[in-house]
Protein backbone atom coordinates (compact mmCIF):
# COMPACT_ATOMS: atom_id res chain seq x y z
CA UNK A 1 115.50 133.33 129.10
CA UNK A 2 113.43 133.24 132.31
CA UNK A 3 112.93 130.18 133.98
CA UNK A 4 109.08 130.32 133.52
CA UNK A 5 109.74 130.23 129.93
CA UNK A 6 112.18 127.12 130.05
CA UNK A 7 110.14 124.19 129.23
CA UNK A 8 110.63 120.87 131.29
CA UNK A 9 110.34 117.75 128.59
CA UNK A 10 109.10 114.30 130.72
CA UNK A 11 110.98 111.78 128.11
CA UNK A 12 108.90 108.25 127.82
CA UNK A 13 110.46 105.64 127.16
CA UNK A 14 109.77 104.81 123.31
CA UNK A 15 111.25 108.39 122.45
CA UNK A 16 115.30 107.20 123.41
CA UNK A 17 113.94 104.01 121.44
CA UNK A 18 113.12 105.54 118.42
CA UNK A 19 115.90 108.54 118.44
CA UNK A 20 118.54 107.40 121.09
CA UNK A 21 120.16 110.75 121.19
CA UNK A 22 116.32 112.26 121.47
CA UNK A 23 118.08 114.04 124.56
CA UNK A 24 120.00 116.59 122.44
CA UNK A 25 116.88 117.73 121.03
CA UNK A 26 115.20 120.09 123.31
CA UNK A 27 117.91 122.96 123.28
CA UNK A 28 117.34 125.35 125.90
CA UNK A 29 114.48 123.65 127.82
CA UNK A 30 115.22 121.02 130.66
CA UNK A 31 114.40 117.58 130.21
CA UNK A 32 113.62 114.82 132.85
CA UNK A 33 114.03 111.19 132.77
CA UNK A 34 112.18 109.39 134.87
CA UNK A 35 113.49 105.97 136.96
CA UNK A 36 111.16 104.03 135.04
CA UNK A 37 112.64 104.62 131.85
CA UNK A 38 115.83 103.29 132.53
CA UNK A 39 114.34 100.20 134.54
CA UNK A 40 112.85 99.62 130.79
CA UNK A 41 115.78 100.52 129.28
CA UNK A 42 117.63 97.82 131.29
CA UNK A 43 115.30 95.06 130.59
CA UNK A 44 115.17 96.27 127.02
CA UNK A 45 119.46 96.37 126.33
CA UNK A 46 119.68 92.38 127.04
CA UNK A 47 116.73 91.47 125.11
CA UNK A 48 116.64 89.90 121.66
CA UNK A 49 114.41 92.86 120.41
CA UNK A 50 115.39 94.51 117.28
CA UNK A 51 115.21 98.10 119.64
CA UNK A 52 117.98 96.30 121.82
CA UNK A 53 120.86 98.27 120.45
CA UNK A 54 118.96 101.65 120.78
CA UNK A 55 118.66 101.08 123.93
CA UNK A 56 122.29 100.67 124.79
CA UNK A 57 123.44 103.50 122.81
CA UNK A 58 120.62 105.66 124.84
CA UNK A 59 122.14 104.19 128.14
CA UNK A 60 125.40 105.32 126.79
CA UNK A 61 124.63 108.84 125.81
CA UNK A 62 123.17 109.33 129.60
CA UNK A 63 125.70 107.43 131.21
CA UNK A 64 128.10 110.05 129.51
CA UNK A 65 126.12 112.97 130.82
CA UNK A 66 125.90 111.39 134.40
CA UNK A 67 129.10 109.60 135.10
CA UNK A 68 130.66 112.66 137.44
CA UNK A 69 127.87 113.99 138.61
CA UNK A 70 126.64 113.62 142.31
CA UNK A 71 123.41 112.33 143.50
CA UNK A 72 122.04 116.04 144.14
CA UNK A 73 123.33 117.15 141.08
CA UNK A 74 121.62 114.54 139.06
CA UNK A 75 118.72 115.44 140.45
CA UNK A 76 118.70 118.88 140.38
CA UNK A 77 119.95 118.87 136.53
CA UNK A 78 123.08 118.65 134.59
CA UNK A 79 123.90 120.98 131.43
CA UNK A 80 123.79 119.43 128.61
CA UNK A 81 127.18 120.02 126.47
CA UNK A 82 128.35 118.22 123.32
CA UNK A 83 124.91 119.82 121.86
CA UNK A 84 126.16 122.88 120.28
CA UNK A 85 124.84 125.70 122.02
CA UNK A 86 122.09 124.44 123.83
CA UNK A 87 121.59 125.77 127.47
CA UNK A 88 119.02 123.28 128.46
CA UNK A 89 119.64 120.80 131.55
CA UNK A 90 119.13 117.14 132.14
CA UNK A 91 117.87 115.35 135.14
CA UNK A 92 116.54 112.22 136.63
CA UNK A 93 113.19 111.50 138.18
CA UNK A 94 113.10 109.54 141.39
CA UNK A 95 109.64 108.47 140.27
CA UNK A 96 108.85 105.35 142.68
CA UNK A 97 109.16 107.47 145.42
CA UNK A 98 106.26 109.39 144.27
CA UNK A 99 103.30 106.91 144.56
CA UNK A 100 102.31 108.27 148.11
CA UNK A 101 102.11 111.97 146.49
CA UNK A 102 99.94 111.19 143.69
CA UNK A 103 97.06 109.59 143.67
CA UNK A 104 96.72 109.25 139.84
CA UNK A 105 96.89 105.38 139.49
CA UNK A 106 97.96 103.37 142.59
CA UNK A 107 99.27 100.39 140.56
CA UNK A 108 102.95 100.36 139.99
CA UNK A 109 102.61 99.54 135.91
CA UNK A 110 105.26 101.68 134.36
CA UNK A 111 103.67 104.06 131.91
CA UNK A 112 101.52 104.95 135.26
CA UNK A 113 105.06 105.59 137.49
CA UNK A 114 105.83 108.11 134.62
CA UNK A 115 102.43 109.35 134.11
CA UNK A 116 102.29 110.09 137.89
CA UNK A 117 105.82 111.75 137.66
CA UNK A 118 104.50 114.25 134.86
CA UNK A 119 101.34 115.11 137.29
CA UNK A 120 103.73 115.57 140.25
CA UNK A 121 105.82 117.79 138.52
CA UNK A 122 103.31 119.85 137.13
CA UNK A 123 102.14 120.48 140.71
CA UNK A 124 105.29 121.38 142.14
CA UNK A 125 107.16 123.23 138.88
CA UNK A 126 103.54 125.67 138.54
CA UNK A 127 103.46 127.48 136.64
CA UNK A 128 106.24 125.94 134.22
CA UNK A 129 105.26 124.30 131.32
CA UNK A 130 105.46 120.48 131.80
CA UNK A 131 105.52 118.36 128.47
CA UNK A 132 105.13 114.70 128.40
CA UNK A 133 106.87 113.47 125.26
CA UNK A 134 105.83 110.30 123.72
CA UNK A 135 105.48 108.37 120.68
CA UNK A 136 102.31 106.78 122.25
CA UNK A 137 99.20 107.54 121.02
CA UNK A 138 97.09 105.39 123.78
CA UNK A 139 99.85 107.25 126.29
CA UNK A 140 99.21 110.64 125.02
CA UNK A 141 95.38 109.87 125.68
CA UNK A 142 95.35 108.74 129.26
CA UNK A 143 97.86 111.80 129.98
CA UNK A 144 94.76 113.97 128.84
CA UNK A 145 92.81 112.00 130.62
CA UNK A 146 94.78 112.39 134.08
CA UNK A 147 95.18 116.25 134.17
CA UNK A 148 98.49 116.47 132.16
CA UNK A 149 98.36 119.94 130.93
CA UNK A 150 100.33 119.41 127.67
CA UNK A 151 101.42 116.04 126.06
CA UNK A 152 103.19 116.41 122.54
CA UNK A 153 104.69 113.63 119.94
CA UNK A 154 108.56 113.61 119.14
CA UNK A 155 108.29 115.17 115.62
CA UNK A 156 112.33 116.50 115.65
CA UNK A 157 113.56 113.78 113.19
CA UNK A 158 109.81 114.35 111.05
CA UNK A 159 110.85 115.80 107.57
CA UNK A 160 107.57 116.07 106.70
CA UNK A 161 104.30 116.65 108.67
CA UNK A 162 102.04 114.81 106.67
CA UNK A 163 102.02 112.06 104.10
CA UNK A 164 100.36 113.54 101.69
CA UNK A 165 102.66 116.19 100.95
CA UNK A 166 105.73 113.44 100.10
CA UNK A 167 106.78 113.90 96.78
CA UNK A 168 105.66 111.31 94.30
CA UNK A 169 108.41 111.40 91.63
CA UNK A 170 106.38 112.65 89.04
CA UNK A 171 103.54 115.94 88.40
CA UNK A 172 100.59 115.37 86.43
CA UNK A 173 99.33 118.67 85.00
CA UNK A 174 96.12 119.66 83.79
CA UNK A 175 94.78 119.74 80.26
CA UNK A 176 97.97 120.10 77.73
CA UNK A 177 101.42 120.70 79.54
CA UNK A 178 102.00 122.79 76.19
CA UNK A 179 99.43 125.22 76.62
CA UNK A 180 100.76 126.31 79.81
CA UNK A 181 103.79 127.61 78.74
CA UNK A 182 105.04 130.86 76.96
CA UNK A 183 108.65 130.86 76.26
CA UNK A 184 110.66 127.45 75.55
CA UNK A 185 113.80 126.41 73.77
CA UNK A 186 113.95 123.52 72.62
CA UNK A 187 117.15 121.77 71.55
CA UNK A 188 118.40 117.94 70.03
CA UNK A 189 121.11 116.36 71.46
CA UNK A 190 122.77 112.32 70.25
CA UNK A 191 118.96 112.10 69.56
CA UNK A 192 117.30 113.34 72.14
CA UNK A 193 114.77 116.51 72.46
CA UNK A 194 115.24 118.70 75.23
CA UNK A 195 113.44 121.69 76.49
CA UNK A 196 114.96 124.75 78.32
CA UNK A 197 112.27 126.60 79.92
CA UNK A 198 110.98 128.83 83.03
CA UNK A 199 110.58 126.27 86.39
CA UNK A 200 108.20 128.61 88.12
CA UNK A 201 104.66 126.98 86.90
CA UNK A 202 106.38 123.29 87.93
CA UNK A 203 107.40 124.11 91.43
CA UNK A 204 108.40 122.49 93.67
CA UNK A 205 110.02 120.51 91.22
CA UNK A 206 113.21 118.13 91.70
CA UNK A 207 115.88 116.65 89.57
CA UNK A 208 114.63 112.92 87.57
CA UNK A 209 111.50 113.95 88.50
CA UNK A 210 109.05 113.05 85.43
CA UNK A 211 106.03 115.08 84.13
CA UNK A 212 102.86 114.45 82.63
CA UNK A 213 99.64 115.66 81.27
CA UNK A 214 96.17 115.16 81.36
CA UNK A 215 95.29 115.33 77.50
CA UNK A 216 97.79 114.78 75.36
CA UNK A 217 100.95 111.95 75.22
CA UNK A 218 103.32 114.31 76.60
CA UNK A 219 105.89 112.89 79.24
CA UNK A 220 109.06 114.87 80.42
CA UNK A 221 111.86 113.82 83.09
CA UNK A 222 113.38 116.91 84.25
CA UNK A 223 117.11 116.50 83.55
CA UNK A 224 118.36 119.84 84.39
CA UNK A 225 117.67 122.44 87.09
CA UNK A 226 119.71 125.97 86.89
CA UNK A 227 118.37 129.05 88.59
CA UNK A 228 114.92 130.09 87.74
CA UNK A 229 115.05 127.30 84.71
CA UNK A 230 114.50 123.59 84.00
CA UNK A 231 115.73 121.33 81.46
CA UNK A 232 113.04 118.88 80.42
CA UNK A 233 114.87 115.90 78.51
CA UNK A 234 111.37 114.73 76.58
CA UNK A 235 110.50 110.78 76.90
CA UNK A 236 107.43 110.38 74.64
CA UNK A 237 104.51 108.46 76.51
CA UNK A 238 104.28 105.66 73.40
CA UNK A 239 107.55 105.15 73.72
CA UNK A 240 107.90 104.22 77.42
CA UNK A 241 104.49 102.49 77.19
CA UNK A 242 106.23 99.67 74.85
CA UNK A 243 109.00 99.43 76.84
CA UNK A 244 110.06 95.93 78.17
CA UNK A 245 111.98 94.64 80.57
CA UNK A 246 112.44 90.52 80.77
CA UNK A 247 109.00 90.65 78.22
CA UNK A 248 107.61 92.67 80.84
CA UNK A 249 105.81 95.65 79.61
CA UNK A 250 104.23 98.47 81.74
CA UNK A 251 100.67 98.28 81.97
CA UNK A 252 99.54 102.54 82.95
CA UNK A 253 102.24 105.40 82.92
CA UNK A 254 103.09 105.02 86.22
CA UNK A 255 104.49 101.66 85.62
CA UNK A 256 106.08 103.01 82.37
CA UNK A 257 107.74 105.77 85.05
CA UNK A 258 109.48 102.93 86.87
CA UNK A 259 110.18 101.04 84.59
CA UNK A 260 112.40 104.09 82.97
CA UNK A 261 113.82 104.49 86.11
CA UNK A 262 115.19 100.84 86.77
CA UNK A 263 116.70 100.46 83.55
CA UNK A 264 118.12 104.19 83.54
CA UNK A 265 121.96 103.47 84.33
CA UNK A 266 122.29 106.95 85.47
CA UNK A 267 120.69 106.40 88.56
CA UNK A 268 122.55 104.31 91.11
CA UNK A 269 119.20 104.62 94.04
CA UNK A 270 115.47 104.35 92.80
CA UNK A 271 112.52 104.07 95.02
CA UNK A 272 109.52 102.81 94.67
CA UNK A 273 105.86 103.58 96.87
CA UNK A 274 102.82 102.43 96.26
CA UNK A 275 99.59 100.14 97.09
CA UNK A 276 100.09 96.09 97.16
CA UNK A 277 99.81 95.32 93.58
CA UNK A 278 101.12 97.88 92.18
CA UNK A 279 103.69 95.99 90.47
CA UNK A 280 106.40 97.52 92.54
CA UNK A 281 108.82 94.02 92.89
CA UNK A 282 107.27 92.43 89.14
CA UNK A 283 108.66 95.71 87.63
CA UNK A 284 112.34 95.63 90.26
CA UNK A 285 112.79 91.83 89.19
CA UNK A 286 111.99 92.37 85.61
CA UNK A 287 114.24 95.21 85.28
CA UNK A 288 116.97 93.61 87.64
CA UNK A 289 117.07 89.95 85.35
CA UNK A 290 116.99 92.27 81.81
CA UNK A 291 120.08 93.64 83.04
CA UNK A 292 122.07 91.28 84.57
CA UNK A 293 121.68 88.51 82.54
CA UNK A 294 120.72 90.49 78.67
CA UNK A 295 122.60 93.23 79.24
CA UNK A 296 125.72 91.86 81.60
CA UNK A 297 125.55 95.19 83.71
CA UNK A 298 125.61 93.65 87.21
CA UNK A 299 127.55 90.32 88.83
CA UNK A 300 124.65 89.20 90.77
CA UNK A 301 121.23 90.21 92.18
CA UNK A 302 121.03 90.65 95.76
CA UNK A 303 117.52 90.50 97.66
CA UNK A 304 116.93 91.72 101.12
CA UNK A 305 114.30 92.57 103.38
CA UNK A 306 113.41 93.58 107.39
CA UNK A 307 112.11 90.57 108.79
CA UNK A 308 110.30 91.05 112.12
CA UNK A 309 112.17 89.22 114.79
CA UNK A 310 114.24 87.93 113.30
CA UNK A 311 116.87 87.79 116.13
CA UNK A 312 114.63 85.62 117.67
CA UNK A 313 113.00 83.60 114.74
CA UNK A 314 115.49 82.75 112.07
CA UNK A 315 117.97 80.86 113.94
CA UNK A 316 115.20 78.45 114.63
CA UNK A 317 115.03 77.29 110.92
CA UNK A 318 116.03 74.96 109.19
CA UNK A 319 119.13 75.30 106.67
CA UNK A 320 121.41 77.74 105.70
CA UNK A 321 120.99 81.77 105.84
CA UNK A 322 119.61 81.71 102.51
CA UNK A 323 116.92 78.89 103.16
CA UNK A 324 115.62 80.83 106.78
CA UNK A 325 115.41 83.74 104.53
CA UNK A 326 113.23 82.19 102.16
CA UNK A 327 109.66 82.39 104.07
CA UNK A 328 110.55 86.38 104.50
CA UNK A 329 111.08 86.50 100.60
CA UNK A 330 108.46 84.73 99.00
CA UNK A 331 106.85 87.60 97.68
CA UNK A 332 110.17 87.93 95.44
CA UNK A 333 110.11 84.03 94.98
CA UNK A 334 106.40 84.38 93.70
CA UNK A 335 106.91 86.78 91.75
CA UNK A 336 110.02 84.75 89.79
CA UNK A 337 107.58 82.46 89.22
CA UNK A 338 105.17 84.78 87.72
CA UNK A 339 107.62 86.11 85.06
CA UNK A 340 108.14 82.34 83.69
CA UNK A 341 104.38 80.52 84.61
CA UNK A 342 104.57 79.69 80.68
CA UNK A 343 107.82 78.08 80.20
CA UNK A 344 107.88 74.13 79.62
CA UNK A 345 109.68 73.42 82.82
CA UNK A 346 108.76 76.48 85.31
CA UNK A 347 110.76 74.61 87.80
CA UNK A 348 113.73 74.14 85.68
CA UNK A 349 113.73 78.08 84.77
CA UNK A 350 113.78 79.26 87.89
CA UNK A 351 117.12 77.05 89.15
CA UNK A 352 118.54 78.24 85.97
CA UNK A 353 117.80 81.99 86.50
CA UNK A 354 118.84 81.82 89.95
CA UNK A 355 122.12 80.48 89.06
CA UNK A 356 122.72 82.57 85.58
CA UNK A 357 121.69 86.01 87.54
CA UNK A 358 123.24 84.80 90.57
CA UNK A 359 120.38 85.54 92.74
CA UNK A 360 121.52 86.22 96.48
CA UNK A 361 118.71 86.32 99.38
CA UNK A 362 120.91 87.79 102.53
CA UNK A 363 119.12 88.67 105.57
CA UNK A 364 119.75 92.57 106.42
CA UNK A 365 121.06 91.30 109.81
CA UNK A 366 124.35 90.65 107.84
CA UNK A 367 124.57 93.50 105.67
CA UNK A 368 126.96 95.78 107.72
CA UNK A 369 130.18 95.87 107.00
CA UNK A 370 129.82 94.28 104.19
CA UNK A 371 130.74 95.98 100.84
CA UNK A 372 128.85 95.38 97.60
CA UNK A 373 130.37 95.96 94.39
CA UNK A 374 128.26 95.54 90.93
CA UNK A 375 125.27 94.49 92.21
CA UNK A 376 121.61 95.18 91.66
CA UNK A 377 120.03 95.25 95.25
CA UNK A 378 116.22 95.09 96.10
CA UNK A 379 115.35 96.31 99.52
CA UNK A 380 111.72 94.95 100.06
CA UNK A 381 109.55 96.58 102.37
CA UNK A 382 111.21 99.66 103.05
CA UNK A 383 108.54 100.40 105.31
CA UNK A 384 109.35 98.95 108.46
CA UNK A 385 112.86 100.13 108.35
CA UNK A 386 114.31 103.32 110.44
CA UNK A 387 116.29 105.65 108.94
CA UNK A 388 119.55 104.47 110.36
CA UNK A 389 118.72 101.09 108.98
CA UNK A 390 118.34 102.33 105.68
CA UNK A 391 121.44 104.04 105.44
CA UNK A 392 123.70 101.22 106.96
CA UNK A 393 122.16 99.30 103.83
CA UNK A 394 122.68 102.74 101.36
CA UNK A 395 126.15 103.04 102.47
CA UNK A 396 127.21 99.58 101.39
CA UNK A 397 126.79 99.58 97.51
CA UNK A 398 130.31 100.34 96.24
CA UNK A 399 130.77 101.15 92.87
CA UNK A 400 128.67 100.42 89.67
CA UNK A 401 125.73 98.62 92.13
CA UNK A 402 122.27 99.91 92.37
CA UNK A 403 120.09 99.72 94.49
CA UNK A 404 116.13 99.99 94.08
CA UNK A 405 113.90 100.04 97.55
CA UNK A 406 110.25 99.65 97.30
CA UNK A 407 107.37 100.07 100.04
CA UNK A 408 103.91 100.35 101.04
CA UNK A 409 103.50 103.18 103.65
CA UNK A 410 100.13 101.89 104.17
CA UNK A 411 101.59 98.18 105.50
CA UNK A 412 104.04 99.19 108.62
CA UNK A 413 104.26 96.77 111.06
CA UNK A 414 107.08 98.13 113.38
CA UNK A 415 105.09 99.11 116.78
CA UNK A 416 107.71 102.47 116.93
CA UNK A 417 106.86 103.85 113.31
CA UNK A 418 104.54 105.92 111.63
CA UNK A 419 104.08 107.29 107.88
CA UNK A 420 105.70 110.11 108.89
CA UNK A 421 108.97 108.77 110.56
CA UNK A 422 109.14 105.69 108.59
CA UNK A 423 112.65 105.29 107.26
CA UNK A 424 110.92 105.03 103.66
CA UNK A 425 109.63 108.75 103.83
CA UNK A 426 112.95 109.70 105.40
CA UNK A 427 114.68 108.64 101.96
CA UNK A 428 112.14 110.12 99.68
CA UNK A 429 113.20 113.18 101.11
CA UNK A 430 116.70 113.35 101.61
CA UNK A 431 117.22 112.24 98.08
CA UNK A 432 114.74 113.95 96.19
CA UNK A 433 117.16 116.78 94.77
CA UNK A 434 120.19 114.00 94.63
CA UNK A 435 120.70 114.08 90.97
CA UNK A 436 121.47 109.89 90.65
CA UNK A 437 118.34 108.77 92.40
CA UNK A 438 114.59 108.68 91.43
CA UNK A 439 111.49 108.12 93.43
CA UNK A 440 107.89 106.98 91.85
CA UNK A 441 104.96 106.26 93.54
CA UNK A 442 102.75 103.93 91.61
CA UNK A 443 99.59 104.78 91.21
CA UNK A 444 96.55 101.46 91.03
CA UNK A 445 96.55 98.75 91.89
CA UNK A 446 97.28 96.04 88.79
CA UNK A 447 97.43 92.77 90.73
CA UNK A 448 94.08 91.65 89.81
CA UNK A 449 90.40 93.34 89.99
CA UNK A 450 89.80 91.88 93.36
CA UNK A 451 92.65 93.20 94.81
CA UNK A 452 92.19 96.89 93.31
CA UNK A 453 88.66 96.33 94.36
CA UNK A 454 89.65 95.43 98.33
CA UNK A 455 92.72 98.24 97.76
CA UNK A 456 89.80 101.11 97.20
CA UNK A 457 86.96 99.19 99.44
CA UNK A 458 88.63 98.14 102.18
């Protein structure tokens, strides 16, 4: 490759934030690192920040790169090995030297330091391509705005480029799903109908994934894919419609979906998307006390969420781990109280639930390491989680636990994720054809008419 083709990457800081070993990424192309980054990598490493231990392992991975390198060779660029057969060179950016060069912004704020190290590149490295690479969007605009020829988002670790195309857990098709299709066997098995038939008109179409029609009570979970078939085991809509769970019943199909999810005991991971009030925890704790306490399936019920700062927050209140965790988890709390409003003693219920299902609220803080064996465990706003947070949580249910994680893609509150890289979508997607998980997205909004109104309105 010529060296006009070879791409230099300017790295802000928020991409080693968000993907640590982000510096692996760009193959052949060279990538730069400005000063500035790791001056805000420093301050970041020490701080109480839930980004803190990104940070370190980002220092490390450079650190590792750099440590017998000389001063000239730093930065002229060192190849990058341990990245499989990427050619591509990393170097570091003297960038406060710079501010006599470029007159871009004459403060010495760091995002201007790097954007003025981007601009003085692109003037001496013409006619290169020189990317700026941030997660920024504000960033991305004032690099427009200052001459930077091309400014791109870090969209390696995207499985998907847009929402809308994450799969729901379900396919509604038009009119009668029975007039659609020409050739089917049908077989009965310990009760139950299935249907053998060609997968083409249903793709893409994944394992547990349910289907449904417009017209007619028809509802399907595909149980079976082999080659250019699909087994449909059939569900009938009445029947999952009168379901109930803790005398919870579902209250549209979508519900009904879920709710034959959680109490499936085939299916160890189910996930759950979908507005506020869609009855995504109601339906988890339902399901969770029918089964634990009825049915004698799990030990205990564990409850856990992402609570923002909580580094910095929890240790400042009062009472033990469970009692700091309780202003986090009173969505879960609320909705325990929901499920028994009309017993005689509400109060009384609720200690005696909490004891009978042995209801655990652990902060996710404490989670690693940790190894939990017939539980049912409710990860609550999945949203705000990475995908490396998510799967130190996945990879502690031992055997016969399940775990069911629900979300609102709409309702992220982490300042270094979107939609797209949310560790929720990240799941949906790397599960979707794993044959003991499910994933439903709950359509409307059943809270109460003025919340479905301010859902649709707002």
């Amino acid at each position: 490759m010529g060296d006009t083709e070879r791409k230099l990457f300017v790295l802000d800081t928020n991409i080693l934030l968000h993907e640590p070993l982000a510096i692996y990424s760009f193959q052949e192309h060279d990538v730069v690192i400005p000063m500035t980054v790791l001056e805000e990598l420093d301050r970041i490493k020490d701080s109480k920040r839930d980004v803190a231990r990104d940070a370190r392992v980002a220092i490390r991975a450079l650190e590792s790169i750099f440590h017998d390198a000389t001063p000239d060779e730093i930065s002229e660029g060192i190849p990058v090995s341990g990245a499989g057969s990427h050619s591509g060179t990393i170097s570091i950016l003297a960038d406060f030297e710079l501010q006599e060069t470029v007159k871009a912004f004459a403060d010495k704020a760091g995002d201007n330091r790097i954007l003025n190290a981007v601009l003085y590149i692109q003037n001496k490295r013409a006619p290169r391509s020189v990317v700026l690479v941030t997660k920024d969007i504000n960033m991305r605009l004032r690099a427009k705005g200052a001459g930077v020829l091309h400014v791109e988002d870090y969209r390696t670790d995207q499985l998907i480029d847009d929402i809308q195309y994450l799969t729901k857990g379900f396919q509604k098709c038009t009119g009668k799903f029975w007039d659609s299709v020409s050739e089917v066997e049908s077989y009965n098995l310990n009760g139950i109908t299935y249907h053998s038939l060609d997968k083409t008109p249903l793709e893409p179409t994944f394992i547990n994934q349910y289907i449904i029609d417009e017209e007619s009570d028809f509802a399907a979970q595909v149980h079976q894919l082999e080659g250019e078939k699909l087994t449909l085991k059939d569900m009938s809509r009445e029947r999952m419609m009168h379901r109930k769970a803790w005398d919870i019943m579902p209250k549209n199909i979508y519900q009904a979906m879920a709710m034959d999810a959680l109490l499936d005991p085939e299916i160890d991971l189910v996930i759950l998307t979908g507005a506020a009030g869609s009855g995504k925890t109601l339906l988890t704790l339902a399901a969770a006390l029918e089964q634990t306490i009825e049915k004698g399936m799990f030990d205990k019920i564990i409850v856990t969420r992402n609570t923002p700062d909580i580094g910095e927050s929890i240790g400042y209140l009062p009472g033990t781990e469970e009692e700091k965790m309780m202003p986090w988890l009173a969505a879960v709390t609320d909705t325990l109280e929901a499920l028994h409003k009309h017993d005689h003693c509400t109060e009384g219920s609720l200690k005696y639930i909490c004891d009978k299902a042995n209801i655990q609220f652990k902060s996710i803080n404490f989670m690693r390491g940790r190894s939990i064996q017939n539980a049912f465990v409710l990860l609550d706003e999945c949203q705000n989680l990475t995908a490396s947070q998510i799967k130190t949580i996945i990879t502690r249910c031992g055997e016969g636990t399940k775990i069911v994680c629900s979300g609102n893609l709409a309702q992220i509150d982490s300042h270094y994720l979107t939609p797209v890289t949310s560790g929720l979508t990240y799941m949906v997607e790397q599960f979707k054809n794993f044959s003991a998980s499910a994933n439903i997205h709950l359509n409307g909004v059943v809270r109460s008419r003025l919340a479905k109104f301010a859902e649709e309105n707002l």
